[in-house]
PDB file of N, CA and C in Angstrom:
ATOM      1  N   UNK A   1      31.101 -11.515 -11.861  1.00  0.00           N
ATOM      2  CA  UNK A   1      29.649 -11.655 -11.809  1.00  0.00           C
ATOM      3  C   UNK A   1      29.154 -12.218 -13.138  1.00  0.00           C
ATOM      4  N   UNK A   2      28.067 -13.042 -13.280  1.00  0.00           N
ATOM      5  CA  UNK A   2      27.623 -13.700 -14.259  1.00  0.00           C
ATOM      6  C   UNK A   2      26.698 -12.454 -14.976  1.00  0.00           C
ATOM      7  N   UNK A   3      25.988 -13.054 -16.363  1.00  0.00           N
ATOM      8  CA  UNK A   3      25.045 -12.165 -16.401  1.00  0.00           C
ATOM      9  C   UNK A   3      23.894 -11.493 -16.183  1.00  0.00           C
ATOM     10  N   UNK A   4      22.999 -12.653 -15.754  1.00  0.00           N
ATOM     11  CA  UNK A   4      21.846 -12.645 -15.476  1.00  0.00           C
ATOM     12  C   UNK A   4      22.088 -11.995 -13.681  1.00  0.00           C
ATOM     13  N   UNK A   5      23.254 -12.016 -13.059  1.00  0.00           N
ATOM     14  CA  UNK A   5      23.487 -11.315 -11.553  1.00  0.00           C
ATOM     15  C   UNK A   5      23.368  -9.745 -12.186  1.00  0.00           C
ATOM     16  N   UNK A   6      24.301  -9.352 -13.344  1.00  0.00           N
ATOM     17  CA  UNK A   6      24.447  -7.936 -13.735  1.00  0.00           C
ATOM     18  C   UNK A   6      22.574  -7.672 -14.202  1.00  0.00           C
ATOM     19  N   UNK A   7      22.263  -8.183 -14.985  1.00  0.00           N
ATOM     20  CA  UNK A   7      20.856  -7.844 -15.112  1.00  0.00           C
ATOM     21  C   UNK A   7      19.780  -7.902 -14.072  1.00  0.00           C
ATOM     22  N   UNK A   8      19.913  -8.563 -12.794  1.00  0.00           N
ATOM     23  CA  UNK A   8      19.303  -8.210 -11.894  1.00  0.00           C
ATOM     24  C   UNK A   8      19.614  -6.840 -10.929  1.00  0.00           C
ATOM     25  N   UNK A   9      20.820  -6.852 -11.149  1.00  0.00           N
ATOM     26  CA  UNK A   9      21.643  -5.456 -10.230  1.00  0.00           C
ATOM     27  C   UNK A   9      21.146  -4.403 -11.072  1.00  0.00           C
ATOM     28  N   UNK A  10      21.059  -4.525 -12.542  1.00  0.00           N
ATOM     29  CA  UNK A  10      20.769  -3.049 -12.977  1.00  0.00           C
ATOM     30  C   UNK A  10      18.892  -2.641 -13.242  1.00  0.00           C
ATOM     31  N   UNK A  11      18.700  -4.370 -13.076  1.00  0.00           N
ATOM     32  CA  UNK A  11      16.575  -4.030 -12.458  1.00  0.00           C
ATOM     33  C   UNK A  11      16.432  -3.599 -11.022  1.00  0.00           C
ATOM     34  N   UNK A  12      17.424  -4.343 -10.492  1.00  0.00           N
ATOM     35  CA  UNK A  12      16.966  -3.713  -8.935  1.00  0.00           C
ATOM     36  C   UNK A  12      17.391  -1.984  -8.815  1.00  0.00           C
ATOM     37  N   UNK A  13      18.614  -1.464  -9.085  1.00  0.00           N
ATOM     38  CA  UNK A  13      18.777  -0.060  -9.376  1.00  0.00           C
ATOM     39  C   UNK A  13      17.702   0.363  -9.518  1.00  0.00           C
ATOM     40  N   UNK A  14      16.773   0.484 -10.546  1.00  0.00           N
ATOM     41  CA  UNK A  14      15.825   0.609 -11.123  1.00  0.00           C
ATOM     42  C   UNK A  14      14.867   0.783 -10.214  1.00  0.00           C
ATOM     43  N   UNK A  15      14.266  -0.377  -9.730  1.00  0.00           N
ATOM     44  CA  UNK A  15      13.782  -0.723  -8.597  1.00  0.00           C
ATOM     45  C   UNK A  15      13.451   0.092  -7.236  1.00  0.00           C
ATOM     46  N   UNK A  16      14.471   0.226  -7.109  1.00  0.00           N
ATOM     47  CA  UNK A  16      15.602   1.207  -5.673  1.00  0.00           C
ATOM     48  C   UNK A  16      14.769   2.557  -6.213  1.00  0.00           C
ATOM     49  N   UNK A  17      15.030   2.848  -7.470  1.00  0.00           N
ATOM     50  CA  UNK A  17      15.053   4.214  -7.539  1.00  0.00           C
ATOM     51  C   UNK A  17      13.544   4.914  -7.534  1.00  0.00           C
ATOM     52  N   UNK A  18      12.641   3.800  -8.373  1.00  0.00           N
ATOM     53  CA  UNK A  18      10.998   4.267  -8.439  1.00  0.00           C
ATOM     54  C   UNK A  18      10.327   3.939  -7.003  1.00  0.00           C
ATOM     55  N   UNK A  19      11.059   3.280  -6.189  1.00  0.00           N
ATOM     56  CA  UNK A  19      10.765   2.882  -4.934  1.00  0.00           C
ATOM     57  C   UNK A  19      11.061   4.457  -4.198  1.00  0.00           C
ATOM     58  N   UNK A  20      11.677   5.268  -4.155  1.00  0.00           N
ATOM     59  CA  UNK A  20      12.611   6.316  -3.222  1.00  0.00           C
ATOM     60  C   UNK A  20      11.386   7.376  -4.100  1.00  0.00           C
ATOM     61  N   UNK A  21      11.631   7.377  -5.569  1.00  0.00           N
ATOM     62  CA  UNK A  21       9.954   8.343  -6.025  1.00  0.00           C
ATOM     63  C   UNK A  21       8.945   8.224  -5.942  1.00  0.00           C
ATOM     64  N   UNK A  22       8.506   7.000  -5.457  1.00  0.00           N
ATOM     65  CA  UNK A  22       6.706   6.666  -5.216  1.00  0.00           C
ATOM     66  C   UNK A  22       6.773   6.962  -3.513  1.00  0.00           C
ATOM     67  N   UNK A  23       7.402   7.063  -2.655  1.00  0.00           N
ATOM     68  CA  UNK A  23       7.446   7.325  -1.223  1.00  0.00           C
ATOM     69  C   UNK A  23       8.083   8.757  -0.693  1.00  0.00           C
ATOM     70  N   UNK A  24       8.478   9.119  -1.582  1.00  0.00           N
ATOM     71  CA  UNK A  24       8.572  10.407  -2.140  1.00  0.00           C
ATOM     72  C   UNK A  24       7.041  11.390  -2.005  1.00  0.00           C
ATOM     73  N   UNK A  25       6.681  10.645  -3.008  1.00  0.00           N
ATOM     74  CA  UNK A  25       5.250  11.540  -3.927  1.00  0.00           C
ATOM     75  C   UNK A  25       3.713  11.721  -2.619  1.00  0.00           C
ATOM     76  N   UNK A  26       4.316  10.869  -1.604  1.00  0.00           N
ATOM     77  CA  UNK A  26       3.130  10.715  -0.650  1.00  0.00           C
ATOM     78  C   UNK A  26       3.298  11.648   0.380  1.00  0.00           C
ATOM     79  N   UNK A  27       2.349  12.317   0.837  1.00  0.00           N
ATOM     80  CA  UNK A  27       2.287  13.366   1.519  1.00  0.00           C
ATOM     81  C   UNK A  27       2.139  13.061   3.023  1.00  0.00           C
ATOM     82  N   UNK A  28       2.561  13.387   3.752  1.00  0.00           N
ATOM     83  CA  UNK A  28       2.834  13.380   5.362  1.00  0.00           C
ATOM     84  C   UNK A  28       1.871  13.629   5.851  1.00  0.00           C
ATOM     85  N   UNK A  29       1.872  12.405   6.953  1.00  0.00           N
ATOM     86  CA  UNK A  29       0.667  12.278   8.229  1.00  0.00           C
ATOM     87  C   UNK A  29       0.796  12.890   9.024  1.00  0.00           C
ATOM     88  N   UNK A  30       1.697  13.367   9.173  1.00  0.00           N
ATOM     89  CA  UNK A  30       2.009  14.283  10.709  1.00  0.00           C
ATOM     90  C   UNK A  30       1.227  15.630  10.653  1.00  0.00           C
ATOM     91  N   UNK A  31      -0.087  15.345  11.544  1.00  0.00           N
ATOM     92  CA  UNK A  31      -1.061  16.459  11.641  1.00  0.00           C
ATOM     93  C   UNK A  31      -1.407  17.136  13.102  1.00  0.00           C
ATOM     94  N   UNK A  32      -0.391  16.220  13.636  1.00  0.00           N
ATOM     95  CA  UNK A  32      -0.936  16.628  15.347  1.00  0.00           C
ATOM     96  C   UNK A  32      -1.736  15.688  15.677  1.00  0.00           C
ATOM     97  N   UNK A  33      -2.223  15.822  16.853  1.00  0.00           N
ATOM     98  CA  UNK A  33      -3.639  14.856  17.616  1.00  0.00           C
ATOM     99  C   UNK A  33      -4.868  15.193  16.617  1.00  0.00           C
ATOM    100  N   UNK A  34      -5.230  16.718  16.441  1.00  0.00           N
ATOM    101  CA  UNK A  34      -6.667  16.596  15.678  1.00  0.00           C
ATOM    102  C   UNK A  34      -6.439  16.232  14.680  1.00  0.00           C
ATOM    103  N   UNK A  35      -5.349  16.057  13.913  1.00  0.00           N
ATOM    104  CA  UNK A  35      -5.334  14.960  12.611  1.00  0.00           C
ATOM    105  C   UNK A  35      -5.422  13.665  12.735  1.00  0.00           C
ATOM    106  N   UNK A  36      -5.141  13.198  13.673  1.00  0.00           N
ATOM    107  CA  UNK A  36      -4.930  11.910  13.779  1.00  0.00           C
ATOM    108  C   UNK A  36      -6.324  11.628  14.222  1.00  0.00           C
ATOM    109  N   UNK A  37      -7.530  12.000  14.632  1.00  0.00           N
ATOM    110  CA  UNK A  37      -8.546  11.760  15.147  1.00  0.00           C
ATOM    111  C   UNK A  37      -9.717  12.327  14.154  1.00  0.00           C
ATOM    112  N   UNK A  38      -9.410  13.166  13.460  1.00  0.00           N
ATOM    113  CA  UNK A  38     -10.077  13.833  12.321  1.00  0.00           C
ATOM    114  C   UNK A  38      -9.691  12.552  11.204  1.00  0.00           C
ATOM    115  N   UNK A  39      -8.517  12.416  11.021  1.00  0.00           N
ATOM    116  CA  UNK A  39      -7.666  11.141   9.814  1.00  0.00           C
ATOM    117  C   UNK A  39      -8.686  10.124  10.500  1.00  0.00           C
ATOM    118  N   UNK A  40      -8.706   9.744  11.251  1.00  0.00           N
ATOM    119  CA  UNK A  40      -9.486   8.097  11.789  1.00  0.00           C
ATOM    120  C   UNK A  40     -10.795   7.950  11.575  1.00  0.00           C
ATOM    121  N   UNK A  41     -11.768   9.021  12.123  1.00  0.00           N
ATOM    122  CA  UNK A  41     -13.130   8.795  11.383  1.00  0.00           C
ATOM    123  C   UNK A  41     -12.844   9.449   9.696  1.00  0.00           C
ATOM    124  N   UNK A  42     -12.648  10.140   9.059  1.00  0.00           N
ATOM    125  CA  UNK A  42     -12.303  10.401   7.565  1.00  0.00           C
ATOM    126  C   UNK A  42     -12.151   8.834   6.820  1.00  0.00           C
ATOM    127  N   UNK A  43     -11.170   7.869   7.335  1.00  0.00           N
ATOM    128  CA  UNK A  43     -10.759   7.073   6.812  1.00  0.00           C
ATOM    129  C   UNK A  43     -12.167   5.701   7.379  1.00  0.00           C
ATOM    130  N   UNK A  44     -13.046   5.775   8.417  1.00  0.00           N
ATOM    131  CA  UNK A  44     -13.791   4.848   8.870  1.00  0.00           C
ATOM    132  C   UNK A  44     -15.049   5.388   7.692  1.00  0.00           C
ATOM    133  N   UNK A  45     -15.414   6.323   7.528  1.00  0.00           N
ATOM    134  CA  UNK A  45     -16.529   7.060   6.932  1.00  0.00           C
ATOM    135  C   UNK A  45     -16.297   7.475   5.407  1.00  0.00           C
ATOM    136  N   UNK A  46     -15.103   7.570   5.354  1.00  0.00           N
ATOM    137  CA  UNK A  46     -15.088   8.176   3.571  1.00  0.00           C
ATOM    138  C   UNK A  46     -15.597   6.934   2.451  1.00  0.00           C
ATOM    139  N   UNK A  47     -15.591   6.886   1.710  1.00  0.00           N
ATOM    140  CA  UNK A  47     -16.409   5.833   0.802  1.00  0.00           C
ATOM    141  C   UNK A  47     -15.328   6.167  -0.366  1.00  0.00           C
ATOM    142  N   UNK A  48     -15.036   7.291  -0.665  1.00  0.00           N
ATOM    143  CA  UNK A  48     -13.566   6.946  -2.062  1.00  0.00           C
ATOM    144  C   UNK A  48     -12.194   7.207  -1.372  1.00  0.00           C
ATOM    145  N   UNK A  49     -12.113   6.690   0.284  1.00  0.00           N
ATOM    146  CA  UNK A  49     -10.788   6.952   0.460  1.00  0.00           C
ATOM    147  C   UNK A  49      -9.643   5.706  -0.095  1.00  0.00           C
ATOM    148  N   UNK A  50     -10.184   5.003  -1.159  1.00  0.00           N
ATOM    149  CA  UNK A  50      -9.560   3.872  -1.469  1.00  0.00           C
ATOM    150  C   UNK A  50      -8.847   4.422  -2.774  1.00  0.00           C
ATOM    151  N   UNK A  51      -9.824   5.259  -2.933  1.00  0.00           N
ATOM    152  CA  UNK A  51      -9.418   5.814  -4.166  1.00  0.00           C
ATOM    153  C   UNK A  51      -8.514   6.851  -4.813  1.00  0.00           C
ATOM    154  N   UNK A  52      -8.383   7.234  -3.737  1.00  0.00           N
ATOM    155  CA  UNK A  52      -7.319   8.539  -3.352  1.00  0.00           C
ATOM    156  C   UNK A  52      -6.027   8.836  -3.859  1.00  0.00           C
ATOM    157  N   UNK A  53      -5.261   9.640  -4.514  1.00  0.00           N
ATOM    158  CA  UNK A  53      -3.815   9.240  -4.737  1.00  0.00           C
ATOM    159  C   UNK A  53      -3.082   8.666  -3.749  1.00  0.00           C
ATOM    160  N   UNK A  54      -3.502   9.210  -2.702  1.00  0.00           N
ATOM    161  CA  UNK A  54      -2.444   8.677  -1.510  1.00  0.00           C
ATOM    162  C   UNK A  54      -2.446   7.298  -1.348  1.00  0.00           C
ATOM    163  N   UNK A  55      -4.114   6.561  -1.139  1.00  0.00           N
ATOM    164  CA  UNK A  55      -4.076   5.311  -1.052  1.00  0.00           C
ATOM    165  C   UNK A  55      -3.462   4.512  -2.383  1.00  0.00           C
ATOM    166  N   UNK A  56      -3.549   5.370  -3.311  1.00  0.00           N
ATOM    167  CA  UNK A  56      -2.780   4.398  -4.461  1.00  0.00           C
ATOM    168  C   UNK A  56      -1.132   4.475  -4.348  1.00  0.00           C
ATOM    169  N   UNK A  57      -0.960   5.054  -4.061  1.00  0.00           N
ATOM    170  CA  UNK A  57       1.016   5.324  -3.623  1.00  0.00           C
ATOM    171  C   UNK A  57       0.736   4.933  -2.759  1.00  0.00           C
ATOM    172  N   UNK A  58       0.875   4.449  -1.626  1.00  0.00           N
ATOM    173  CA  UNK A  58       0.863   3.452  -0.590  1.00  0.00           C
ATOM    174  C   UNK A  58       0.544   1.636  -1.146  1.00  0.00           C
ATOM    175  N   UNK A  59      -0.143   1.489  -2.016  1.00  0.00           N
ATOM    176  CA  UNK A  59      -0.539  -0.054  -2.274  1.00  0.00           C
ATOM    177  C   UNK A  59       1.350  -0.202  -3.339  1.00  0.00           C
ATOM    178  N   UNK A  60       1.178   0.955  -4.348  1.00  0.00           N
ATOM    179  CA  UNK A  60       2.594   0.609  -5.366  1.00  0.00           C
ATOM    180  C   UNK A  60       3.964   0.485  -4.136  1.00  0.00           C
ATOM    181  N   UNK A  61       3.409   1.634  -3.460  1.00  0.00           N
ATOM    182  CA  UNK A  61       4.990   1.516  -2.742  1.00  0.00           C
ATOM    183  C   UNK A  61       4.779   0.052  -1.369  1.00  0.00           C
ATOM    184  N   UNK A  62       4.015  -0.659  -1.767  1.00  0.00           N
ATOM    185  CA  UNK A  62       3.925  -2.005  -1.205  1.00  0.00           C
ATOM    186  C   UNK A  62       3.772  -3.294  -2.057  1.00  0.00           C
ATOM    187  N   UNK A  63       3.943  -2.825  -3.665  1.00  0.00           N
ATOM    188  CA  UNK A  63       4.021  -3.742  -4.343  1.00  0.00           C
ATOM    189  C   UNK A  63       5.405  -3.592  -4.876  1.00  0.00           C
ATOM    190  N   UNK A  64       5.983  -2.428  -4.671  1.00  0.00           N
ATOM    191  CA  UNK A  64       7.620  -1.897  -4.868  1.00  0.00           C
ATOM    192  C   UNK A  64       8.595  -2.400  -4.296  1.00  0.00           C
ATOM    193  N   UNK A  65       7.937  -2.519  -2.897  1.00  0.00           N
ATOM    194  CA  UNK A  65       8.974  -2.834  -1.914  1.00  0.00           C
ATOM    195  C   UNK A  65       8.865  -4.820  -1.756  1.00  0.00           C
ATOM    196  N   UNK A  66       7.770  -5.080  -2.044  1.00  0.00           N
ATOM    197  CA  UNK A  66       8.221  -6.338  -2.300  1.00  0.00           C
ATOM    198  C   UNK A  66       8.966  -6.846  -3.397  1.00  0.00           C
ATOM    199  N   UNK A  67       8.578  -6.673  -4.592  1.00  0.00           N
ATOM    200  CA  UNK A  67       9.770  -6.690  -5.668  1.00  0.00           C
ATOM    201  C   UNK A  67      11.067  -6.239  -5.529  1.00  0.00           C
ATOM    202  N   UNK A  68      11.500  -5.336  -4.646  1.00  0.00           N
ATOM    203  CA  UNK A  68      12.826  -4.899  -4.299  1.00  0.00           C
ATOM    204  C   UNK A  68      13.271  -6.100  -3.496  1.00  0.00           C
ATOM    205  N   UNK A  69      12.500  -6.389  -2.192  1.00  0.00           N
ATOM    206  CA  UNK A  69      12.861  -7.547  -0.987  1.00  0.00           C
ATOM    207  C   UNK A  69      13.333  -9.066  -2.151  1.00  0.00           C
ATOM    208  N   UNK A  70      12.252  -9.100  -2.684  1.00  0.00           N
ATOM    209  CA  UNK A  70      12.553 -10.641  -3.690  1.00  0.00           C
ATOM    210  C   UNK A  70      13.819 -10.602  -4.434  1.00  0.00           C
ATOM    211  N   UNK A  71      13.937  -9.164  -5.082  1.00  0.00           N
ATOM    212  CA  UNK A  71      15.181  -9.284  -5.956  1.00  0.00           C
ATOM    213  C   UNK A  71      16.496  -9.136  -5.207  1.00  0.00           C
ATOM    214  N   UNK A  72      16.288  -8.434  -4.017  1.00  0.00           N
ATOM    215  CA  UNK A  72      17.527  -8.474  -2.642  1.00  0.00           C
ATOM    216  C   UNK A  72      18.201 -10.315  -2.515  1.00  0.00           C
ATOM    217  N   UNK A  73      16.414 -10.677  -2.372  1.00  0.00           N
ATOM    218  CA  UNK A  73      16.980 -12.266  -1.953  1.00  0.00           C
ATOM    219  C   UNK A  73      17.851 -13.463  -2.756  1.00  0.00           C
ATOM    220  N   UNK A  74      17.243 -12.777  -4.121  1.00  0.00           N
ATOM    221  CA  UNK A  74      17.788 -13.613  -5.682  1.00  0.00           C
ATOM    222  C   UNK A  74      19.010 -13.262  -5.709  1.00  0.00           C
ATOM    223  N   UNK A  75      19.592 -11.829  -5.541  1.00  0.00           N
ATOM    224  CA  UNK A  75      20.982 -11.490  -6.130  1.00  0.00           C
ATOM    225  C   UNK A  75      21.860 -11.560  -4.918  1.00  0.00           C
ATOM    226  N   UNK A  76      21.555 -11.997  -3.697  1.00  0.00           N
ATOM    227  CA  UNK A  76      22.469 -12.425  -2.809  1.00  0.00           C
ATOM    228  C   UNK A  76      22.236 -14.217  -3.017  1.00  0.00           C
ATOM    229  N   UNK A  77      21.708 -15.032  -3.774  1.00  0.00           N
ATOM    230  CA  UNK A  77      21.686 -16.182  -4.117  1.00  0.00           C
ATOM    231  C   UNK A  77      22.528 -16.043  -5.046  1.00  0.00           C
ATOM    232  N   UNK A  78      22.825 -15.521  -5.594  1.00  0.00           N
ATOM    233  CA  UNK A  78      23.856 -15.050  -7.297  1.00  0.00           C
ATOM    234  C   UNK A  78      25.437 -15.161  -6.802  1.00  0.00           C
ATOM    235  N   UNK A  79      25.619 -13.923  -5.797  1.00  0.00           N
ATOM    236  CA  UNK A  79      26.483 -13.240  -4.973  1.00  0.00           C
ATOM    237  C   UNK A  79      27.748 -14.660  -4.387  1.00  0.00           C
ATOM    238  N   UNK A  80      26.523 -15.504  -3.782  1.00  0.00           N
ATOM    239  CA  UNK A  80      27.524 -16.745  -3.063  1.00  0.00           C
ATOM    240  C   UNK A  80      28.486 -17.534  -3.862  1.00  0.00           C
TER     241      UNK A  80
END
């Protein structure tokens, strides 16, 4: 392996790993039916549900998981 392949393998590790703790840290939807219908107007009507920890671990662990997908794609370009 070259170097810049080893330095992507040991960012993506990295990667991998704050990815598995930010999806981790988010707390479970599974509330039954009256959650899920209580959750739906809450989320149509709340005004700081943007603001929420939860909604913020959900945007990282979607800015996580794309940086993981990109660096998947680079180090199997390395790999060949």
């Amino acid at each position: 392996m070259s170097v810049p392949a080893i330095i992507l393998s040991v960012f993506q590790i990295i990667v991998s790993l704050v990815l598995i703790v930010v999806v981790l840290m988010q707390s479970s939807d599974q509330q039954g039916l009256s959650g899920t219908i209580a959750g739906g107007a809450e989320t149509f009507f709340g005004k700081n549900k943007g603001r929420t920890i939860d909604a913020v671990l959900k945007k990282w662990t979607a800015v996580i998981a794309a940086i993981f997908i990109i660096l998947s794609v680079i180090l199997s370009m390395f790999i060949r």
